[in-house]
Protein backbone atom coordinates (compact mmCIF):
# COMPACT_ATOMS: atom_id res chain seq x y z
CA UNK A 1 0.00 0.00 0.00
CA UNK A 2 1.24 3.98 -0.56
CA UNK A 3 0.60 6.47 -0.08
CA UNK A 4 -0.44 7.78 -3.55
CA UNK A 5 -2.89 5.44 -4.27
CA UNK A 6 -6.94 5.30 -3.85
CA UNK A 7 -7.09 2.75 -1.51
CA UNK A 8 -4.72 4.50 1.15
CA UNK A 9 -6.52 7.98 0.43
CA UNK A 10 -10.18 6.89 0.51
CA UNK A 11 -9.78 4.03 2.85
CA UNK A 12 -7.09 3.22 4.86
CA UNK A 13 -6.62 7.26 6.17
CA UNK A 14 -10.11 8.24 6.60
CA UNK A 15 -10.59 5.06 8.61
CA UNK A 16 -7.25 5.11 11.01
CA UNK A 17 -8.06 8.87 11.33
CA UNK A 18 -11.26 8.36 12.45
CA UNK A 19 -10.57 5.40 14.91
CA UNK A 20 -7.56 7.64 16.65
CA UNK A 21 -9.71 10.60 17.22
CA UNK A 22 -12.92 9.31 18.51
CA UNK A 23 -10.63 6.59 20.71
CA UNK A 24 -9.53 7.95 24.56
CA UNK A 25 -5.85 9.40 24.45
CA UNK A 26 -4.49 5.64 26.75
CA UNK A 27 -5.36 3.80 23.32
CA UNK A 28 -4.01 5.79 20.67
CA UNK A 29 -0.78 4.53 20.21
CA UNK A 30 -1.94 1.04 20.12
CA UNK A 31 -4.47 1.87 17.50
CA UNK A 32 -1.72 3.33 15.41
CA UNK A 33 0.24 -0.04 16.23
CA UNK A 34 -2.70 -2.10 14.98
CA UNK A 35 -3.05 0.01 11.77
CA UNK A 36 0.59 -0.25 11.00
CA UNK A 37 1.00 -3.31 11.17
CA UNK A 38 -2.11 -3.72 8.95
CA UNK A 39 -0.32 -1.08 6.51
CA UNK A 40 2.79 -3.04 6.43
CA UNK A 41 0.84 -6.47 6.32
CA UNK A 42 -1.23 -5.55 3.18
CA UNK A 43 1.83 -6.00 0.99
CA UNK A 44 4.23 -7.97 3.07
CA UNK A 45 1.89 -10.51 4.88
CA UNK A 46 4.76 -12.84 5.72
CA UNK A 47 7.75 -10.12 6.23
CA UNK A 48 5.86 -8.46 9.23
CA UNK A 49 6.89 -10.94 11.02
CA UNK A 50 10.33 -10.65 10.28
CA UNK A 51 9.71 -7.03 10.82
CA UNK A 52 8.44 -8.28 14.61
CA UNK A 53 11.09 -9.95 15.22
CA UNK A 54 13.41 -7.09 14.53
CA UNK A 55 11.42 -5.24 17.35
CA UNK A 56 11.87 -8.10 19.68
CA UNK A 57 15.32 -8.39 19.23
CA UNK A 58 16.38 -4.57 19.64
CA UNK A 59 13.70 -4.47 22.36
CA UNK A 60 15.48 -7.47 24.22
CA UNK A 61 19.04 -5.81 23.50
CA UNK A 62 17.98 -2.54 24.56
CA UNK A 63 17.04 -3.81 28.05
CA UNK A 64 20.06 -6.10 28.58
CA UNK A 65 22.36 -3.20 27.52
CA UNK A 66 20.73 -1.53 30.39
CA UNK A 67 21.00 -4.40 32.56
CA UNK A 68 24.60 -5.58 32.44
CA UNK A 69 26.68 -2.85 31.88
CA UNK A 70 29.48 -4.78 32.22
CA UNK A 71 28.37 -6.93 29.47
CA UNK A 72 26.93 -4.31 27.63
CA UNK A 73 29.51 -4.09 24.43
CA UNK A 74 29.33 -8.41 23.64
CA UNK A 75 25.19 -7.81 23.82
CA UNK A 76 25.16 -4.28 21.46
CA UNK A 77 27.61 -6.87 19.02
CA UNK A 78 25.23 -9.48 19.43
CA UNK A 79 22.25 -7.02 18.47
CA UNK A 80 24.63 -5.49 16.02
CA UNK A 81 25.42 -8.75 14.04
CA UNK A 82 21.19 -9.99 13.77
CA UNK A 83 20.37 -6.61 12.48
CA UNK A 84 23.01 -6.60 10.31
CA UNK A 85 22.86 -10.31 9.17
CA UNK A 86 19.21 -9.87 8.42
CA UNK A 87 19.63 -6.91 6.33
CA UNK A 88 22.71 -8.50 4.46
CA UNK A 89 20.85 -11.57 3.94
CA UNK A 90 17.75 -10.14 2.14
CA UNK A 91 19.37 -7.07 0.34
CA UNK A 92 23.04 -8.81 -0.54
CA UNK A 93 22.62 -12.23 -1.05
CA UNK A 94 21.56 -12.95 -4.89
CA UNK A 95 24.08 -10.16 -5.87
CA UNK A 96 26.57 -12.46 -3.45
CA UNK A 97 26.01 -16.12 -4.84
CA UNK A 98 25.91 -14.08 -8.14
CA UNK A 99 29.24 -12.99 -8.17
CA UNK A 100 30.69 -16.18 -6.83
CA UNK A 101 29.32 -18.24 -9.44
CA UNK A 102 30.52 -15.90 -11.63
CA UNK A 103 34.20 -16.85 -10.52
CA UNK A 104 33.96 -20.16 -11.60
CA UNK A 105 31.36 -20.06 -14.83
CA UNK A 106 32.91 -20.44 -18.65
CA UNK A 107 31.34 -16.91 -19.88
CA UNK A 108 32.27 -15.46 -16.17
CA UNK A 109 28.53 -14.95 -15.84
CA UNK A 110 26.85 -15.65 -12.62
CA UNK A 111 23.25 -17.28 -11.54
CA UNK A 112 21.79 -16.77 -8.21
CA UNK A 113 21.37 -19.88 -6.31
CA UNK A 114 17.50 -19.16 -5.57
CA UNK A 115 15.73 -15.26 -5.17
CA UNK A 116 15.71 -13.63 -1.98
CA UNK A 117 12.56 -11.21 -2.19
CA UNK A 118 13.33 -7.63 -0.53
CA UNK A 119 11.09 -7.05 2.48
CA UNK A 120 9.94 -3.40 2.05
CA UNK A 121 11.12 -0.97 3.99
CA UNK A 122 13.86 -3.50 5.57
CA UNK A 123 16.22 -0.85 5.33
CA UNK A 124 15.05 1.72 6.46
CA UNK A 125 13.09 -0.06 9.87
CA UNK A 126 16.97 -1.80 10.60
CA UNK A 127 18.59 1.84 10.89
CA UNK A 128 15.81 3.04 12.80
CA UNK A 129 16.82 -0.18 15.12
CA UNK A 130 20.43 0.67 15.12
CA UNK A 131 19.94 3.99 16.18
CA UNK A 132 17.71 3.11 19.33
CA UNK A 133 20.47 0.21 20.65
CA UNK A 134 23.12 2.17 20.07
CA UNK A 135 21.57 5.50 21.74
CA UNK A 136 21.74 2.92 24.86
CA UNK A 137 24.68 2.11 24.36
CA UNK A 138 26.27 4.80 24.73
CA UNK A 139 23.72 5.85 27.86
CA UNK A 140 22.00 8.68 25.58
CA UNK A 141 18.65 7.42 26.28
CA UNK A 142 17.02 4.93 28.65
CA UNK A 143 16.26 1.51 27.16
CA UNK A 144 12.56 1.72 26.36
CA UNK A 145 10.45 -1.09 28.37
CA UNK A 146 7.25 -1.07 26.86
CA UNK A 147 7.22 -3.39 24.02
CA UNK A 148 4.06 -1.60 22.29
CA UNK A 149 6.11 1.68 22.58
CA UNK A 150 8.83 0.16 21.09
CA UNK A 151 6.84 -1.20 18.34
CA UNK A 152 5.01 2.25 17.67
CA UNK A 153 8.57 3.72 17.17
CA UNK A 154 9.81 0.92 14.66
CA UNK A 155 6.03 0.17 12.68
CA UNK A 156 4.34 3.73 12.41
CA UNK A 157 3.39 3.51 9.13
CA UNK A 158 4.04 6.89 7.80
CA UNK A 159 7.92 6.50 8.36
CA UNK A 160 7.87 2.35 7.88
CA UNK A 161 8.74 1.37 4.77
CA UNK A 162 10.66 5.08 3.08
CA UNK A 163 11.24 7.16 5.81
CA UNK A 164 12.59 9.55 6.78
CA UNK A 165 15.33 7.34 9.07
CA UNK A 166 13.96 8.38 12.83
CA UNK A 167 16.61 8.26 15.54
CA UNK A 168 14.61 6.89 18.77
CA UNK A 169 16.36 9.87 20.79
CA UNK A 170 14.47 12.26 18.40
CA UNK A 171 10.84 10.86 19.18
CA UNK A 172 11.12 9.09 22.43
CA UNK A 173 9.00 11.95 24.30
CA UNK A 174 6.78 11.86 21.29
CA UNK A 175 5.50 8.51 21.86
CA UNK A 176 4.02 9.50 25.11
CA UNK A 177 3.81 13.16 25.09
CA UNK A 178 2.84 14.52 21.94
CA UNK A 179 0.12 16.74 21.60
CA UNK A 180 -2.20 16.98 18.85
CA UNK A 181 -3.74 20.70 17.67
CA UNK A 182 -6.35 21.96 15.26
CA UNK A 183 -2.92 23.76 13.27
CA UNK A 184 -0.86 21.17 13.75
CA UNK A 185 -3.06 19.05 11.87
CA UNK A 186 -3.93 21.61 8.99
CA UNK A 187 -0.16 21.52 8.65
CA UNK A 188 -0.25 18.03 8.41
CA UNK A 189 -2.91 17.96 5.66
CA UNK A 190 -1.35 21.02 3.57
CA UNK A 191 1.94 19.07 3.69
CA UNK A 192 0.48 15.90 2.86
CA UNK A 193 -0.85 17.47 0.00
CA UNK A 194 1.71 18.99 -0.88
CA UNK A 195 4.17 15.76 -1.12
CA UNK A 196 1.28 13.84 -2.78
CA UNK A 197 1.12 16.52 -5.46
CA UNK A 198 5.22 16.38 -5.99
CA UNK A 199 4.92 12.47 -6.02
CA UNK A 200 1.79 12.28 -8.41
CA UNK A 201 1.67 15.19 -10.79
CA UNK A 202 5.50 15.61 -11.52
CA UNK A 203 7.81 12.68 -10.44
CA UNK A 204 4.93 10.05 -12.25
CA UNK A 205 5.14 12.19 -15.28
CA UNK A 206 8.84 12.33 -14.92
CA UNK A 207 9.05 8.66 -14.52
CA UNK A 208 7.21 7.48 -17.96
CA UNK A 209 9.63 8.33 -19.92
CA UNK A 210 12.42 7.74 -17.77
CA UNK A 211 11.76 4.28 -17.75
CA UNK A 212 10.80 3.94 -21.63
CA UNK A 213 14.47 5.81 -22.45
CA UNK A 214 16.30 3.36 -20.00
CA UNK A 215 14.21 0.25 -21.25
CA UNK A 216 15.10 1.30 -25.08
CA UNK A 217 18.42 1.93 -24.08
CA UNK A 218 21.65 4.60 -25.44
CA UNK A 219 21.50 3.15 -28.86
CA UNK A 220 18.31 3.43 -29.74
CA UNK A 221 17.52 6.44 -28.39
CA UNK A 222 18.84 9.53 -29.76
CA UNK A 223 21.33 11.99 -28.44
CA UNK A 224 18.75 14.84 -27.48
CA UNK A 225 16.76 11.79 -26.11
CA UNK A 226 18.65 10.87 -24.17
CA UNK A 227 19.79 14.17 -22.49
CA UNK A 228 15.94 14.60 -21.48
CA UNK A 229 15.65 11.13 -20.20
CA UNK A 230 18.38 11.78 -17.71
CA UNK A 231 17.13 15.23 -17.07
CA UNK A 232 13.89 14.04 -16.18
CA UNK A 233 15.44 11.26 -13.97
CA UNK A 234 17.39 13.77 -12.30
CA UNK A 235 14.09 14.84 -11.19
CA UNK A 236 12.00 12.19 -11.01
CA UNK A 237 13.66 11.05 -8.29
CA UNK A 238 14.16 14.48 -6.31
CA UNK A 239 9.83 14.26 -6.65
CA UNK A 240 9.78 10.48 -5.95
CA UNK A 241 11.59 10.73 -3.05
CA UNK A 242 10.92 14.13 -1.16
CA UNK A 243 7.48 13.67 -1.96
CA UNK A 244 6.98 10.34 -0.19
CA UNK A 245 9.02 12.37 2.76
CA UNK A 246 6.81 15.27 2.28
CA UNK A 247 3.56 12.74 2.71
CA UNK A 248 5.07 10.85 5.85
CA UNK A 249 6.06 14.04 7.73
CA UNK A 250 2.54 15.23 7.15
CA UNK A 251 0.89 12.31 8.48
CA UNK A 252 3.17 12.27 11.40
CA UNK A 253 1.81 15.72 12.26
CA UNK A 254 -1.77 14.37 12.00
CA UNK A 255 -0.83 12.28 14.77
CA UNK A 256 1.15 14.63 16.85
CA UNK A 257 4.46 13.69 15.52
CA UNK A 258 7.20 15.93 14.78
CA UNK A 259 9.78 14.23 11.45
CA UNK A 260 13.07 15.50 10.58
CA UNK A 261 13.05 17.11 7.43
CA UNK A 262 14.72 14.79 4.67
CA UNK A 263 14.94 18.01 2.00
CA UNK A 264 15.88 21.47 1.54
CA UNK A 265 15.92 21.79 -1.92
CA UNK A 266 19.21 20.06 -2.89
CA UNK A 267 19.59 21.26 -6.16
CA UNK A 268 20.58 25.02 -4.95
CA UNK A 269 23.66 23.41 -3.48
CA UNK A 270 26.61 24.86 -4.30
CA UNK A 271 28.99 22.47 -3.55
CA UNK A 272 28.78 18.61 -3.27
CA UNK A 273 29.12 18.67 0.37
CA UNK A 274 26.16 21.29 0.76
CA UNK A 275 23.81 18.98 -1.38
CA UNK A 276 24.13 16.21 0.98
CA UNK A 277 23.14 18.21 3.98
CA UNK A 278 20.56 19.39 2.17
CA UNK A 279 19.32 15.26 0.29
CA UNK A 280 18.47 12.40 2.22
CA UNK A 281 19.19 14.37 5.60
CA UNK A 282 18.04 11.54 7.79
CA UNK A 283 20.42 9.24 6.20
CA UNK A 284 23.42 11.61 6.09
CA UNK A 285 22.78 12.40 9.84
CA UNK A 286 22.29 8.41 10.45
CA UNK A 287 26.03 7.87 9.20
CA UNK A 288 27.39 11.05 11.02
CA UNK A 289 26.13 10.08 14.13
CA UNK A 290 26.72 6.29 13.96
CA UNK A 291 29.93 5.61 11.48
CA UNK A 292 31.84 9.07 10.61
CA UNK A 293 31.97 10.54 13.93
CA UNK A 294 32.89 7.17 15.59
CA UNK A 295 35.49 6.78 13.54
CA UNK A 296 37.19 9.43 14.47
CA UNK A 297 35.37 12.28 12.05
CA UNK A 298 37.88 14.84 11.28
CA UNK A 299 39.66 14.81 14.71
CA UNK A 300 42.36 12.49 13.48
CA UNK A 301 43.91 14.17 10.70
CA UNK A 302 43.75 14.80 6.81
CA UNK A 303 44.49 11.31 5.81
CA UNK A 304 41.78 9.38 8.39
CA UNK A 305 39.15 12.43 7.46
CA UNK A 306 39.35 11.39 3.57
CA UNK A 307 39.76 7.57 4.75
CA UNK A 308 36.70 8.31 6.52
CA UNK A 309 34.64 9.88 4.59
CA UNK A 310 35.22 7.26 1.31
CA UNK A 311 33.96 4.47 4.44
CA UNK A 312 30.34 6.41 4.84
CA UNK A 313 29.96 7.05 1.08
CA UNK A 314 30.98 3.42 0.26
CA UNK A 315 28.04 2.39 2.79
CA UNK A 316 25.89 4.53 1.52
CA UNK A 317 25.98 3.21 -1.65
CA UNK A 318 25.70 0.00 -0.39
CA UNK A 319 22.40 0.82 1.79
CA UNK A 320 21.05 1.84 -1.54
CA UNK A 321 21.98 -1.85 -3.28
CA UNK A 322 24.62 -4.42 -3.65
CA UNK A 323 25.39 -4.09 -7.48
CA UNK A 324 28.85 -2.11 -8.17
CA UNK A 325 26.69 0.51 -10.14
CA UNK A 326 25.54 1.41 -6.39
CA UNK A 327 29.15 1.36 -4.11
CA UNK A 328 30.93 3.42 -7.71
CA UNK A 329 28.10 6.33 -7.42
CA UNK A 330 28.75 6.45 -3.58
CA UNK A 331 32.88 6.48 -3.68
CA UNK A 332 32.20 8.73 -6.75
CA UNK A 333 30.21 11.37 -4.41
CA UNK A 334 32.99 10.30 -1.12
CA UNK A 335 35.68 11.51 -3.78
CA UNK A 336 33.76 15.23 -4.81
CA UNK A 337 33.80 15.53 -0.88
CA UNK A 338 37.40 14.94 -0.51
CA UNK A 339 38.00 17.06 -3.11
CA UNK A 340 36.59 20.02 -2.38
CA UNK A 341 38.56 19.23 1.87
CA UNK A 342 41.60 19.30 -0.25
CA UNK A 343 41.50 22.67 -2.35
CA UNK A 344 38.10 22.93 -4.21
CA UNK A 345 36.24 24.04 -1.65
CA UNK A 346 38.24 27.01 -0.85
CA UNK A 347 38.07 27.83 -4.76
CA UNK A 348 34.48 28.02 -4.93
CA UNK A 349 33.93 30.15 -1.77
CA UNK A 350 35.93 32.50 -4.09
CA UNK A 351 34.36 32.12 -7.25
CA UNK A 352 30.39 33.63 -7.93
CA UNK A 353 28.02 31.44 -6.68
CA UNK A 354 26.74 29.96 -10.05
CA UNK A 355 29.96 28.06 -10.56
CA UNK A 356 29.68 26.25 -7.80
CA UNK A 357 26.32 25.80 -8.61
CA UNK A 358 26.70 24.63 -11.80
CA UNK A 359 29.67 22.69 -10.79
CA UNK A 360 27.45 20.93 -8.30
CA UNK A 361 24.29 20.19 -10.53
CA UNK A 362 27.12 18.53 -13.22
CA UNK A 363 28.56 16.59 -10.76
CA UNK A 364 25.12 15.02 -9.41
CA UNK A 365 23.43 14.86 -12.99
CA UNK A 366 26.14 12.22 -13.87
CA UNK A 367 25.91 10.76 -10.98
CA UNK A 368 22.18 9.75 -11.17
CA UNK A 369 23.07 8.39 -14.43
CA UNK A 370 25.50 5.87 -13.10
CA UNK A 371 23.04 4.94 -10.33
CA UNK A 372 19.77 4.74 -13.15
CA UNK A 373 22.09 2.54 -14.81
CA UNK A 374 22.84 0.09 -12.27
CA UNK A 375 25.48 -1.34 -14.65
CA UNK A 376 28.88 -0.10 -15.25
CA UNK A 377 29.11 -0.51 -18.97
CA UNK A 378 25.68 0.58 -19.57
CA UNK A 379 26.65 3.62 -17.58
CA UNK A 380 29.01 4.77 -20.36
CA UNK A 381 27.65 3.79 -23.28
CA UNK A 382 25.14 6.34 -22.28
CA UNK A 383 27.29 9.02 -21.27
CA UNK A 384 29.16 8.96 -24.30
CA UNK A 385 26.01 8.72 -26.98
CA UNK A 386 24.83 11.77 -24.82
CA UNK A 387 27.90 13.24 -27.14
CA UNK A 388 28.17 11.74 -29.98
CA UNK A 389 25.91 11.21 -33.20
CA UNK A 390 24.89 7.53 -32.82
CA UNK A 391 22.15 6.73 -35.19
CA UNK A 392 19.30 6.36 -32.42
CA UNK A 393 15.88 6.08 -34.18
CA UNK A 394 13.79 7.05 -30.91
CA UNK A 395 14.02 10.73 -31.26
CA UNK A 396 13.35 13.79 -28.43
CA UNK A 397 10.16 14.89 -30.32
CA UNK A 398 8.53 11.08 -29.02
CA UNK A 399 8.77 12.32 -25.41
CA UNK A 400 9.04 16.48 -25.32
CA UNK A 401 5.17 17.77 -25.90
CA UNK A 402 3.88 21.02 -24.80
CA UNK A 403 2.46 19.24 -21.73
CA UNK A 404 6.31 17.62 -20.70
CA UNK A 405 7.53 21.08 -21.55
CA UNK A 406 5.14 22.70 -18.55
CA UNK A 407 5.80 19.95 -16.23
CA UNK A 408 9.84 20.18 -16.86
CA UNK A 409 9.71 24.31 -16.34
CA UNK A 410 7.36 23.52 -13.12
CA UNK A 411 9.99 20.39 -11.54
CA UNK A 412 12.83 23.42 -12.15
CA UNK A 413 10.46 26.15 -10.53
CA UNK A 414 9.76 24.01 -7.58
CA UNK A 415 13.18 22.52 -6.81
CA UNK A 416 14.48 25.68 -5.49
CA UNK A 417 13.73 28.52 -8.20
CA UNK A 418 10.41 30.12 -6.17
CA UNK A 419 12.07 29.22 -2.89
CA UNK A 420 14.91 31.76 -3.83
CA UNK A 421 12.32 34.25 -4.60
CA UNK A 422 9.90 33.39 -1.98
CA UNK A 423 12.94 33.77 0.58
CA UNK A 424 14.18 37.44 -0.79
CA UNK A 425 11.00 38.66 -1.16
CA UNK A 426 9.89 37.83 2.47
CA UNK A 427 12.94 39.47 3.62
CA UNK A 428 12.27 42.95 2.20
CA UNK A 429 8.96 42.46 3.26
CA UNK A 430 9.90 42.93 6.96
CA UNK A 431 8.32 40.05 7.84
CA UNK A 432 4.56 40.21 6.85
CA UNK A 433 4.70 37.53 4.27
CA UNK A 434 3.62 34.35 6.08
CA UNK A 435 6.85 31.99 7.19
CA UNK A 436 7.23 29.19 4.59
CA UNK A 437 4.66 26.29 5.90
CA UNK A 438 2.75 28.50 7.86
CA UNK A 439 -1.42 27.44 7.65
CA UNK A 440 -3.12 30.17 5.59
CA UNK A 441 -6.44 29.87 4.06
CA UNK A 442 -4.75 30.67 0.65
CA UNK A 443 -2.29 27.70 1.10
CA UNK A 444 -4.90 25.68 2.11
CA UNK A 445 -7.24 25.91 -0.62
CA UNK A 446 -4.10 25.91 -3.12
CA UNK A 447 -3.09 22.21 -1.35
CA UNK A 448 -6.73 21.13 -1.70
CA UNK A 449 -6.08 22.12 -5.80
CA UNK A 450 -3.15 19.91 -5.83
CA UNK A 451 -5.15 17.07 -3.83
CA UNK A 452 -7.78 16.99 -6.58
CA UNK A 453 -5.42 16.95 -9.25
CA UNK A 454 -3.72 14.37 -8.02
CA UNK A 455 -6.40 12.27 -7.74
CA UNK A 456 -7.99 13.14 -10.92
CA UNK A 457 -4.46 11.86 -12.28
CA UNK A 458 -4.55 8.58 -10.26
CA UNK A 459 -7.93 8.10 -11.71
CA UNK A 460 -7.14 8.22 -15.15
CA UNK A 461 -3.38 7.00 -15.26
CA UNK A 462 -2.68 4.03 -12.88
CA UNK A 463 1.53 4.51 -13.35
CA UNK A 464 2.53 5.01 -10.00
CA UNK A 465 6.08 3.68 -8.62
CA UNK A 466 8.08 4.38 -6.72
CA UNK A 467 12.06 4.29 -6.29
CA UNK A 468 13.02 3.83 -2.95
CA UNK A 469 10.70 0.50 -2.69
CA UNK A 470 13.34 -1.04 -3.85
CA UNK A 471 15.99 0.25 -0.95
């Protein structure tokens, strides 16, 4: 079930919104427990029970931590190696038997020894785990010993299976302290909304003819072809992904819950570091908190900084798949950062901001090539036919109509362009132009536009993936 889809808009939320409010504030969380699990179930009726027993085991370790300090460091291991083992096993293990009967085929091509199917969500929930034992670990919070709390925090199905990763440190008081409001929950709704209209209307669109492009692939498709189709993929999955986020931290506030934010318009970057604080931000916190700074961070020296650094990025790629596509685009984005540590950082604080800007953009456009591609070689053949005169039959005019054309000037617009304008122009205004997010009967009834849109476009067009599914 998502979120962008009739039976989650007309069903599912109408009924778990209805059952929370009209139920007395001791039962709440439990009916968001049983409705979570019944989100999560709908799709993965045999993985929410590995997803339980995730909960049960970080619940278990969280407590012994507590317990036996003196033992505490074998049990966080312990917990350590069945998160970790579980995630490895369902997200690495075809690529894995793959590439070792690879090693000993005739054609050095490999077969998987039987398909592991992805549990949604599996990555994301197992962070959200790591981050809870390890906060007790290190005696940063107190090991939670309410098991239906503890499940709330894992299951909640607006955060469950895409995020955004929620440290337990960051919602602990939440659980049983939140309050809900009449604005809070108008926020909610004009956020949902607003994330559903990102997700629907432009990152659907987007994704048509991303995935006709790719499927044709770099020879058939023509040079100006293929510049749109990695345009548009560039972002599709900017509206893919920050409009799920968008839709989850919207629900949360339905409920009372206060999200990080997982955006802030990462294509104004301007530099490679600044984009990723600015994409994925739960993520990029996760492996400051929990990997760079542990290792030592900066603290230690140029050399164990850039070692560093090329450790997170190679695990993020890896959190986003096990193919070599994945671990190249995140050592390609670990070696940008190192870069600009070593001198090209300093040369773009000196330079007008549109070169770094433009710097930036290049740098991540090629990059989402290599990780669209998933395959090394595919990667560039495409690059180079973006160049060079090929003979591709499937030609730009097959794709770029007057509609694409709005949509494309709109995904530019609203990736940063009207936030830059919105922010200057508040600023001379001394202040009397509502604060971005603020609840305003104008924004209101322009989010309630974008809801019936949306749905008019999930009525007639029943497209509707989405990316990080598969992470």
């Amino acid at each position: 079930m998502v979120f962008s889809s009739m039976l989650f808009l007309w069903i599912f939320l109408p009924l778990v919104l209805a059952a929370y409010y009209i139920s007395p504030g001791k039962i709440r969380n439990g009916i968001l427990v049983f409705f979570s699990l019944l989100f999560y179930a709908w799709g993965e009726s045999l993985y929410v029970f590995l997803m339980l027993f995730s909960v049960a085991v970080n619940f278990t370790g969280g407590i012994l931590i507590e317990k036996y300090q003196t033992r505490k460091k074998k049990i966080l291991v312990a917990t350590l190696i069945i998160n970790l083992g579980l995630l490895g096993y369902f997200k690495y293990f075809g690529t894995l038997t793959e590439a070792i009967t690879g090693l000993f085929s005739a054609d050095g091509t490999g077969t998987t020894l039987f398909q592991v199917a992805l549990p949604i969500g599996i990555s994301f929930y197992t962070f959200q785990a790591l981050s809870y034992v390890i906060d007790v670990y290190r005696g940063e919070v107190p090991a939670q010993h309410n098991f239906w709390h503890m499940l709330l925090y894992i299951s909640f199905f607006p955060q469950l299976i895409a995020g955004p990763i929620v440290k337990y440190r960051d919602i602990a008081a939440q659980i049983t302290g939140r309050k809900e409001t009449i604005r809070k929950f108008a926020a909610g709704i004009m956020r949902f909304c607003w994330g559903l209209g990102k997700k629907v209307l432009l990152a659907n669109s987007f994704a048509r003819v991303v995935d006709e492009i790719f499927k044709y692939g770099p020879y058939a498709v023509s040079r100006k072809a293929l510049w749109l189709g990695a345009i548009l993929y560039m972002m599709q999955i900017y509206y893919d992904f920050s409009g799920y986020s968008d839709m989850a931290i919207g629900l949360g506030k339905m409920f009372g819950f206060e999200f990080q934010e997982n955006f802030n318009y990462p294509y104004t970057a301007g530099s490679v570091q600044e984009f990723w604080h600015r994409w994925h931000i739960s993520l990029s916190s996760w492996f400051r908190d929990y990997v760079y700074i542990p290792l030592g961070g900066n603290r230690k020296g140029a050399a164990c900084t850039y070692r560093n650094l090329l450790i997170v990025f190679f695990l993020t790629g890896m959190w986003h798949g096990a193919g070599m596509a994945f671990i190249l685009w995140g050592l390609y984005h670990g070696l940008f950062l190192i870069l600009e540590r070593v001198w090209l950082g300093k040369k773009l604080e000196k330079l007008p901001g549109i070169v770094g800007w433009g710097y930036t953009v290049t740098a991540v456009f090629l990059g989402w090539i290599l990780f669209r591609a998933e395959n090394i070689s595919l990667f560039f053949t495409y690059v180079r036919n973006m160049f060079v005169a090929h003979g591709g039959t499937i030609l730009l005019s097959a794709y770029l109509d007057s509609k694409m054309i709005f949509l494309i000037v709109m995904g530019v617009l609203f990736a940063g362009v009207l936030q830059k304008i919105y922010e200057k122009v508040r600023v001379h205004s001394a202040g009397k132009i509502p604060a971005n997010g603020m609840v305003t009967v104008p924004r209101m009834i322009a989010c309630m536009v974008i809801f019936w849109l949306s749905v008019a476009a999930l009525v007639n067009n029943s497209y509707n993936p989405f990316i990080y599914f598969r992470f």
